[in-house]
Structures are given as structure tokens and as C-alpha cells.
C-alpha atoms as a PDB file:
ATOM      1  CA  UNK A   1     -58.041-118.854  33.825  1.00  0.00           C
ATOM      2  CA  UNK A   2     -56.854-116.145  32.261  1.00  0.00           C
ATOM      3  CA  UNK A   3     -56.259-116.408  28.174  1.00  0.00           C
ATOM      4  CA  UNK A   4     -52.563-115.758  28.555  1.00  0.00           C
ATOM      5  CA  UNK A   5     -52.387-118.633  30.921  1.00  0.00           C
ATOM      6  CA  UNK A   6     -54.871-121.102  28.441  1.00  0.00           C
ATOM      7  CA  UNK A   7     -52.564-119.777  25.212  1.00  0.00           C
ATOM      8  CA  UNK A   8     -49.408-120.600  27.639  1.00  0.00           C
ATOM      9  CA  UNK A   9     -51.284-124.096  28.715  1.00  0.00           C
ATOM     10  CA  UNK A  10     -52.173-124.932  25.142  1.00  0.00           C
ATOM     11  CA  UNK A  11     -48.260-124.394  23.773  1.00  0.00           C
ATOM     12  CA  UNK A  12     -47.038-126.532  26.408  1.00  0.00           C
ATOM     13  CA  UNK A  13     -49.773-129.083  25.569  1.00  0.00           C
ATOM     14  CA  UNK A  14     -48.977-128.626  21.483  1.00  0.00           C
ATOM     15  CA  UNK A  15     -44.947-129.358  22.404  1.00  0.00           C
ATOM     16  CA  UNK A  16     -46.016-132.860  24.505  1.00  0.00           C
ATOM     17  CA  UNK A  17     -48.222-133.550  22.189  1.00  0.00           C
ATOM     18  CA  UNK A  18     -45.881-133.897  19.207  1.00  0.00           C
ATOM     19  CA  UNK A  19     -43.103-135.479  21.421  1.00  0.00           C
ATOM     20  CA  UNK A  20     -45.789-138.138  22.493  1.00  0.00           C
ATOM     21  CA  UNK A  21     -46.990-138.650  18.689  1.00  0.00           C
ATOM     22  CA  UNK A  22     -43.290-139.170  17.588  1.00  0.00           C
ATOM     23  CA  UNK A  23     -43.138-142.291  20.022  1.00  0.00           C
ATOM     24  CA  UNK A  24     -46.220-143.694  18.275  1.00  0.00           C
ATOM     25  CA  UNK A  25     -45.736-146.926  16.672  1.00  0.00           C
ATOM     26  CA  UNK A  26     -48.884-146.724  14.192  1.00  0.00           C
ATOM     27  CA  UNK A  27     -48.122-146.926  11.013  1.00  0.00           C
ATOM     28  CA  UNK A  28     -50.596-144.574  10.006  1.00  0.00           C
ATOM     29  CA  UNK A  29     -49.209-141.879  12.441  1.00  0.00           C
ATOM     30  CA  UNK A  30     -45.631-142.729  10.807  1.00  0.00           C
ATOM     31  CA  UNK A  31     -44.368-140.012   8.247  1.00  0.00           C
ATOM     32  CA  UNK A  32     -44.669-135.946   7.976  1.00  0.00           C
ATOM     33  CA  UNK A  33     -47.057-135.238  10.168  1.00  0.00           C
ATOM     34  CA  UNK A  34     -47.196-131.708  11.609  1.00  0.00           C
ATOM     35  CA  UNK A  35     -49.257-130.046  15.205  1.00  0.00           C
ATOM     36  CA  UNK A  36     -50.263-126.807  13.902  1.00  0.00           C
ATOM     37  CA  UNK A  37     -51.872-125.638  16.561  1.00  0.00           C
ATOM     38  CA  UNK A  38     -53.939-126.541  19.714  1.00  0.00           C
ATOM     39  CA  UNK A  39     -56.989-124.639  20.605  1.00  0.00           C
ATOM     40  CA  UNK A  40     -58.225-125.240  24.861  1.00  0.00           C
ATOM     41  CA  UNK A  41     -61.359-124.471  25.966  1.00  0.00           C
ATOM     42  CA  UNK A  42     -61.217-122.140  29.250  1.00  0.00           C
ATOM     43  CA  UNK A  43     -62.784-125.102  31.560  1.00  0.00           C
ATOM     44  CA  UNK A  44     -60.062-127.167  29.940  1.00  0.00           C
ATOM     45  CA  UNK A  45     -62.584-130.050  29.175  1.00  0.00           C
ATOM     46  CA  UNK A  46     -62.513-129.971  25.375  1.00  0.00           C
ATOM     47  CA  UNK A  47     -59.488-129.330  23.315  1.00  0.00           C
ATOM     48  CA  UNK A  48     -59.183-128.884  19.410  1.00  0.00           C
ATOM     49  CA  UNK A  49     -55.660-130.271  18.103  1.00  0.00           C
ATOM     50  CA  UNK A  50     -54.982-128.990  14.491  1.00  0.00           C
ATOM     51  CA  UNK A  51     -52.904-131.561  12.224  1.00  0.00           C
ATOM     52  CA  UNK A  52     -51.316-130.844   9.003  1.00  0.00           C
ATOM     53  CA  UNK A  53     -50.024-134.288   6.670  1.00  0.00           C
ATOM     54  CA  UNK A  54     -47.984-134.463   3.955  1.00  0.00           C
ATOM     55  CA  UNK A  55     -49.371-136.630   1.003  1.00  0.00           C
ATOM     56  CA  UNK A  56     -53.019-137.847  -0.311  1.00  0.00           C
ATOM     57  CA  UNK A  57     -55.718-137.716   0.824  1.00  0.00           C
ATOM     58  CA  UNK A  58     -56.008-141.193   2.209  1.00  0.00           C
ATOM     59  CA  UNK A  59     -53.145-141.071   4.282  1.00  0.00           C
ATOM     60  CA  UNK A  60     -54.223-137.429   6.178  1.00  0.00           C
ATOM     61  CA  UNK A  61     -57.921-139.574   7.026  1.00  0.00           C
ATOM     62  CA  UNK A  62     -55.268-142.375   8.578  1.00  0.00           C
ATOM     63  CA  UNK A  63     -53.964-139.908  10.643  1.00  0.00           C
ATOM     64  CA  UNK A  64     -56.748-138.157  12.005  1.00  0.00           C
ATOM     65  CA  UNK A  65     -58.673-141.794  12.348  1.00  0.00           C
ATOM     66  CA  UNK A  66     -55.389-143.136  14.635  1.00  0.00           C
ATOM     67  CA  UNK A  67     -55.014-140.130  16.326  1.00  0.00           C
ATOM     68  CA  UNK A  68     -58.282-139.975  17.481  1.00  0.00           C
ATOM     69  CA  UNK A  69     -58.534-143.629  18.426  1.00  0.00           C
ATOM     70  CA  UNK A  70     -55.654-142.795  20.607  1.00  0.00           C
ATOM     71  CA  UNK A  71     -56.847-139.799  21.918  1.00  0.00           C
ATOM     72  CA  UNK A  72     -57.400-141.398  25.711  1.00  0.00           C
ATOM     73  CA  UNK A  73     -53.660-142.684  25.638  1.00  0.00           C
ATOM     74  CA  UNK A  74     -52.594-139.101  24.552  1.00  0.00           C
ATOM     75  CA  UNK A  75     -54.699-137.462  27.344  1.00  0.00           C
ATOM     76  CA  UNK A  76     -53.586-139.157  30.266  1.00  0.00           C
ATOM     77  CA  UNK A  77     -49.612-138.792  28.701  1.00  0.00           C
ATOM     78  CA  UNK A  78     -50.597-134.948  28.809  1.00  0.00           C
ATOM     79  CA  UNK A  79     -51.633-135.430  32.386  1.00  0.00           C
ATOM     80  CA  UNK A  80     -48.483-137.249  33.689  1.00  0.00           C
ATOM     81  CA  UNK A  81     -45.993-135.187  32.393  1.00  0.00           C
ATOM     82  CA  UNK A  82     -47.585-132.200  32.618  1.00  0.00           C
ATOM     83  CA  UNK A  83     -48.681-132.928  36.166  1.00  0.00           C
ATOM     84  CA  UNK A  84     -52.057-131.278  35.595  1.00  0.00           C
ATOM     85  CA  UNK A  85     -55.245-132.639  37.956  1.00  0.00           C
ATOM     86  CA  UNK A  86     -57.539-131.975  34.810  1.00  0.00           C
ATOM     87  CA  UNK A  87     -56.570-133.086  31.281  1.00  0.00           C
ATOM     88  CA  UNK A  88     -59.163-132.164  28.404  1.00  0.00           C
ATOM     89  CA  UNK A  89     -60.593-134.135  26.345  1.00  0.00           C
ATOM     90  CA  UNK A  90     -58.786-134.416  23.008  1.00  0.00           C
ATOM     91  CA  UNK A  91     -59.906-134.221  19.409  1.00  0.00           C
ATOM     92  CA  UNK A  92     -57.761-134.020  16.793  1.00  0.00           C
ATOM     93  CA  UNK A  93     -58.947-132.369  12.989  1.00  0.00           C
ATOM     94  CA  UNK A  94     -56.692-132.210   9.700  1.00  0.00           C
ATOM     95  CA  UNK A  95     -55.741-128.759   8.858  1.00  0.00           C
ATOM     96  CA  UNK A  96     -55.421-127.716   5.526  1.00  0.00           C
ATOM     97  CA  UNK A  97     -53.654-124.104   6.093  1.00  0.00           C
ATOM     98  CA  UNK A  98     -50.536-125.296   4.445  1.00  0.00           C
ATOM     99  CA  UNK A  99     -52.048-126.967   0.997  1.00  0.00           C
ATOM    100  CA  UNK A 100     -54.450-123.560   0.953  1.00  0.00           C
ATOM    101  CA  UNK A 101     -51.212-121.688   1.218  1.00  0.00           C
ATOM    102  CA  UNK A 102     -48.846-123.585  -1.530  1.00  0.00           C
ATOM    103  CA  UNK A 103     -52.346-123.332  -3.474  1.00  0.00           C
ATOM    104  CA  UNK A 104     -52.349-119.535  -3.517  1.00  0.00           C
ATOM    105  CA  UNK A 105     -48.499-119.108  -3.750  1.00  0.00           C
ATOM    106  CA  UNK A 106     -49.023-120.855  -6.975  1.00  0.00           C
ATOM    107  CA  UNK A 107     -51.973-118.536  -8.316  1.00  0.00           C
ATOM    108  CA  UNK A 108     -49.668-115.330  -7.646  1.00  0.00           C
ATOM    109  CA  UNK A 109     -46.731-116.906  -9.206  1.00  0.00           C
ATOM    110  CA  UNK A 110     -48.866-117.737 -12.270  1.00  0.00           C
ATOM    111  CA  UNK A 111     -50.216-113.988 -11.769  1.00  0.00           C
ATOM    112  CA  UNK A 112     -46.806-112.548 -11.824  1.00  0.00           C
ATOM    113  CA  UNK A 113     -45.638-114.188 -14.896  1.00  0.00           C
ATOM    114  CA  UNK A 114     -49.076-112.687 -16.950  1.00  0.00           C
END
């Protein structure tokens, strides 16, 4: 496949997959969590899901612990409704893009007022 056709795959993929982990009834899953992005190999057997979660520490390792326990279920979702013959294999990892950010927004405003 082409990589505007895996980029096109793994947006429709990213929207599924945060419509299937809002129906989740873990309570771990439960609260502000956030698909940041979702990175598919060109065979399509392996995919990388980005999270992001709001709060400590404890609570993001909940997240990524249910999510990947659920990975199967989330897989063969992504295969019914996206009527694909081939589903990868899911693996979700926490993403810390947005606490790196609000880090360094806070160093320039403390910059700025020096």
C-alpha cells in the first residue's frame, strides 16, 4: 500500500478506535483519556496506538494495562466495522507529548517574566 492509503487507513482506524474505547465499561479506561495518534505498519500486522491521560501516574499505567488486555476485543471491532479482511495487531503506549508540552509552556512563561 501506498503511505497515503496506510496514513488514510490509520485515521480511520484512530476515529473507531476512540468511538469503541468510549463504549468501554472498565473503570480504568473511564475518564480523559485521549488517541493521539495511530502509527500502521505497511503489512498492516502490527499497529502502534498512542494514548494521552489526564491525571497521575497510576491511573495512565491503568489505562495502558486495560487497553492492552483488551486489545483482541478492539481488533476484531476494527475489523467489523471497518470491513477489512486483515486487522493488525494492536498495542497501545502512553504518550506523554501533552505533559512535555504544558512542561515547556511553563519554562518560557517563567522565561518571559525574567
Amino acid at each position: 500500500m501506498s503511505n497515503n492509503n496506510i496514513g488514510r487507513l490509520a485515521e480511520d482506524m484512530k476515529r473507531e478506535i476512540i468511538d469503541i474505547i468510549s463504549h468501554m465499561k472498565d473503570p480504568r479506561v473511564q475518564g480523559f483519556l485521549t488517541v493521539m495518534r495511530v502509527e500502521v505498519t505497511p503489512d498492516l500486522d502490527n499497529a502502534k496506538v498512542y494514548i494521552s491521560v489526564l491525571g497521575d501516574e497510576e491511573a495512565a499505567k491503568g489505562a495502558v494495562n486495560a487497553l492492552n488486555h483488551a486489545a483482541g476485543h478492539v481488533r476484531s471491532e476494527i475489523a467489523k466495522r471497518m470491513h477489512i479482511r486483515k486487522s493488525p495487531a494492536f498495542k497501545f503506549v502512553r504518550d506523554d507529548g501533552a505533559a512535555y508540552a504544558a512542561r515547556i509552556n511553563k519554562i518560557i512563561g517563567e522565561l518571559n517574566e525574567q
